[in-house]
N, C-alpha and C. Protein backbone atom coordinates (compact mmCIF):
# COMPACT_ATOMS: atom_id res chain seq x y z
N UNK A 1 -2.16 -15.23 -2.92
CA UNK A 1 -1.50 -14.40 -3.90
C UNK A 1 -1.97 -12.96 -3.73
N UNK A 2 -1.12 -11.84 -3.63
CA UNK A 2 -1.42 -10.46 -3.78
C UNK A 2 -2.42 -10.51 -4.86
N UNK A 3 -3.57 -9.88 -4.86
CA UNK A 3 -4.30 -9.06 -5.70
C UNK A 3 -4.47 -7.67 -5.25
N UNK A 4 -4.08 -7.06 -6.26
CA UNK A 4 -3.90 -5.51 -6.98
C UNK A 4 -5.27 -5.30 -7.65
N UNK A 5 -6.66 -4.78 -6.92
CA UNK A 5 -7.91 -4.47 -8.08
C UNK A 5 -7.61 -2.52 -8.00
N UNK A 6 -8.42 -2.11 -9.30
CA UNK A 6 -8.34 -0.87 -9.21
C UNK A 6 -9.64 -0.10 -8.66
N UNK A 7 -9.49 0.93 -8.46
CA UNK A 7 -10.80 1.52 -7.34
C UNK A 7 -11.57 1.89 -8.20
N UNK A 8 -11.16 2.37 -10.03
CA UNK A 8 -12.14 2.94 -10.91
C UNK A 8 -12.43 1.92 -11.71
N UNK A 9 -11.68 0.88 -12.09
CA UNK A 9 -13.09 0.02 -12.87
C UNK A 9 -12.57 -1.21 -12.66
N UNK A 10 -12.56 -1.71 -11.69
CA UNK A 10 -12.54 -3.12 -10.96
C UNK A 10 -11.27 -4.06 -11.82
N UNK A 11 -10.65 -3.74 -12.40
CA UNK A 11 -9.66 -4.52 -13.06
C UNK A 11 -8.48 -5.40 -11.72
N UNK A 12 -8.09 -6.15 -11.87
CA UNK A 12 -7.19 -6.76 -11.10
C UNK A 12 -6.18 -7.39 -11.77
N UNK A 13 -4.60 -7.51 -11.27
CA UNK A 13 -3.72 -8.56 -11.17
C UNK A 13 -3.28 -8.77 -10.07
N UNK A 14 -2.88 -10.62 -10.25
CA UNK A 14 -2.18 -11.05 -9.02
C UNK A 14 -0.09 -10.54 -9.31
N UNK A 15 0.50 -10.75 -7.89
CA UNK A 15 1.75 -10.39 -8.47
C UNK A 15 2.25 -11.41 -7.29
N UNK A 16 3.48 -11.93 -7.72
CA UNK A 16 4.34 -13.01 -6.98
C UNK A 16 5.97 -12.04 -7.33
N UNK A 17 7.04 -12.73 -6.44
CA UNK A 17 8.41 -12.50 -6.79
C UNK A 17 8.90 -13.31 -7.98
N UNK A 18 9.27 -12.61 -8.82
CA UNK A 18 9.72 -13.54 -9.87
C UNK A 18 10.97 -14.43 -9.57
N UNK A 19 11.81 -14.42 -8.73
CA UNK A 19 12.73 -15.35 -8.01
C UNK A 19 12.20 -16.22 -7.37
N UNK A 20 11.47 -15.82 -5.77
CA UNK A 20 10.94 -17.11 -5.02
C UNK A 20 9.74 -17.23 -5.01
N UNK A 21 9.04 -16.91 -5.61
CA UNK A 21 7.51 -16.54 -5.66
C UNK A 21 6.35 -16.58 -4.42
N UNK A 22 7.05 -15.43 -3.38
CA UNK A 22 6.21 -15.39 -2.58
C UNK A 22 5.46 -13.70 -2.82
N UNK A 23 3.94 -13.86 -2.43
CA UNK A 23 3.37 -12.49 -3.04
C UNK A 23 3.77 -10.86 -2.71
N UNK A 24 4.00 -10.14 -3.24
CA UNK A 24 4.35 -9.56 -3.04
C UNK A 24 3.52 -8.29 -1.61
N UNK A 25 3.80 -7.54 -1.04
CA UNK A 25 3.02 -6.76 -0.42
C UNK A 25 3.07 -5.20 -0.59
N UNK A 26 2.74 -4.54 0.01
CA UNK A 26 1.93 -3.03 -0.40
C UNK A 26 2.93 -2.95 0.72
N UNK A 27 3.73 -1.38 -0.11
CA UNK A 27 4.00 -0.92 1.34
C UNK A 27 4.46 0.44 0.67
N UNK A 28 5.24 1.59 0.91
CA UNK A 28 5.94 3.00 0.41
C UNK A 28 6.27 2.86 0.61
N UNK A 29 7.14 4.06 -0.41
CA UNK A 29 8.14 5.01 0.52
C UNK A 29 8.35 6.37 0.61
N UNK A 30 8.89 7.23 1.16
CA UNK A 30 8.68 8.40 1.75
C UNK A 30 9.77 9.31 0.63
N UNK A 31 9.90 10.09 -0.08
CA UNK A 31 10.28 11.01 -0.86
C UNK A 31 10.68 12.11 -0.17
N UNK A 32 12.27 12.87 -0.38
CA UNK A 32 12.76 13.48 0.11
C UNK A 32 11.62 14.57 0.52
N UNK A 33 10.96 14.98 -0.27
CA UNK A 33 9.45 15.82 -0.23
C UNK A 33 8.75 15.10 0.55
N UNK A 34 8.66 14.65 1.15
CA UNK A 34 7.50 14.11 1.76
C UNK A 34 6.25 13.09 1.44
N UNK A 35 6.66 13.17 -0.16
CA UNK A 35 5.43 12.79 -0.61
C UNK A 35 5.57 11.06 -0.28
N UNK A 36 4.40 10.15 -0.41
CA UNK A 36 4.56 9.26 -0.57
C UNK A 36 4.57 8.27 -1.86
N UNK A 37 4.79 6.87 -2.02
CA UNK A 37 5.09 6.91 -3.14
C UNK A 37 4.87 4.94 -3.10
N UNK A 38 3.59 4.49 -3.28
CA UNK A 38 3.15 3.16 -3.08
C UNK A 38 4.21 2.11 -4.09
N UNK A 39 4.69 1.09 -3.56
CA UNK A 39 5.55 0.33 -3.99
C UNK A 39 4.61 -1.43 -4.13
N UNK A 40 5.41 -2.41 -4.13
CA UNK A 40 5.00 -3.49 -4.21
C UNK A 40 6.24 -4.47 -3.84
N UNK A 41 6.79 -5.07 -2.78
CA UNK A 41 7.98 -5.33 -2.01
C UNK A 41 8.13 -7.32 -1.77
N UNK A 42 9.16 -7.94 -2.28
CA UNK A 42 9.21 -9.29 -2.10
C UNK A 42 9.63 -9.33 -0.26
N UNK A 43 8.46 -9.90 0.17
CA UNK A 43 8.72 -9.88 2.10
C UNK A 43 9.93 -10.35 2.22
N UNK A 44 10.77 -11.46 1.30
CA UNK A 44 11.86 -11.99 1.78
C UNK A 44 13.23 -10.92 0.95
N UNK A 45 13.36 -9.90 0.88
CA UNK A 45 14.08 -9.27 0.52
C UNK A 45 14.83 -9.00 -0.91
N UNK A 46 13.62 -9.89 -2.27
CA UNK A 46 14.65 -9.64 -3.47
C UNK A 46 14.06 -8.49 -3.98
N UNK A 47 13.52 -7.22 -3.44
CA UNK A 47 13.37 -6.32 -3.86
C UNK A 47 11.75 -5.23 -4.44
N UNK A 48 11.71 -4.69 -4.67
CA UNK A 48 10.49 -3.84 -4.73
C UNK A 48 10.46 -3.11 -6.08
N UNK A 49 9.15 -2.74 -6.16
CA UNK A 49 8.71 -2.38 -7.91
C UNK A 49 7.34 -1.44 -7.23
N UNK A 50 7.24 -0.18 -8.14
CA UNK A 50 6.05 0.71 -8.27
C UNK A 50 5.00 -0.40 -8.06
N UNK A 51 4.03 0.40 -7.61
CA UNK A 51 2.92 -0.76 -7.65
C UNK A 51 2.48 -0.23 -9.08
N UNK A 52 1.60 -1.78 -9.28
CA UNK A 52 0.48 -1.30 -10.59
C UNK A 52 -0.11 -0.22 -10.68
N UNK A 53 -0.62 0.75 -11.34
CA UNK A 53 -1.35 1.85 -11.80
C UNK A 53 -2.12 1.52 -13.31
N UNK A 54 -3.87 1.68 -12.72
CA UNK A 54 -4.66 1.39 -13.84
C UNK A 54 -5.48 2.50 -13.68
N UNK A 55 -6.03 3.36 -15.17
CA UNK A 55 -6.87 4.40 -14.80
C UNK A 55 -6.00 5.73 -14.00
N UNK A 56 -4.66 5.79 -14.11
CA UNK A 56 -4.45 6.78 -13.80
C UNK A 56 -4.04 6.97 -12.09
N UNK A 57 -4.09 5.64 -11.81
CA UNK A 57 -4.10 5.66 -10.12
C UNK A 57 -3.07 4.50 -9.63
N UNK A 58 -2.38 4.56 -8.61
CA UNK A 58 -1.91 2.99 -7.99
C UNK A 58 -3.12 2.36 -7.70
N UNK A 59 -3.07 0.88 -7.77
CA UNK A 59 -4.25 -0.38 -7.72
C UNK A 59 -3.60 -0.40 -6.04
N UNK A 60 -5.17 -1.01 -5.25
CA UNK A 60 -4.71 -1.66 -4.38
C UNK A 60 -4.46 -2.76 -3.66
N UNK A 61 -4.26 -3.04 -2.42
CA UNK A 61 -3.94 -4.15 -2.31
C UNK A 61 -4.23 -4.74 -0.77
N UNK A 62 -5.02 -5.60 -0.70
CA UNK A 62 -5.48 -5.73 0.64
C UNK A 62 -4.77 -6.63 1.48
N UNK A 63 -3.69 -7.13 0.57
CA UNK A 63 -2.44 -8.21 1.76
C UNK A 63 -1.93 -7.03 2.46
């Protein structure tokens, strides 16, 4: 299962696809600006969500 901990005070959730429940993974995307912009993506294609943010930050994710 994806776990999402945060870098400032160790908090974690796991995250699955709510359709097929496979975990989700870490990945961006790129903003007309350049900027980047951390997501959270079902590998089999039902779609992607902001990642978590705790403390002010995206959580990360080591899958």
């Amino acid at each position: 299962m994806a776990l999402y901990t945060c870098p400032s005070c160790d908090m974690s959730v796991n995250t699955t696809c709510g359709k097929c429940g496979a975990d989700l993974v870490n990945d961006a995307i790129v903003k007309d600006d350049g900027t980047r912009v951390g997501i959270s993506a079902c590998p089999d294609g039902h779609g992607k969500i902001k990642s978590p943010m705790c403390c002010g930050s995206d959580m990360a994710c080591s899958v």
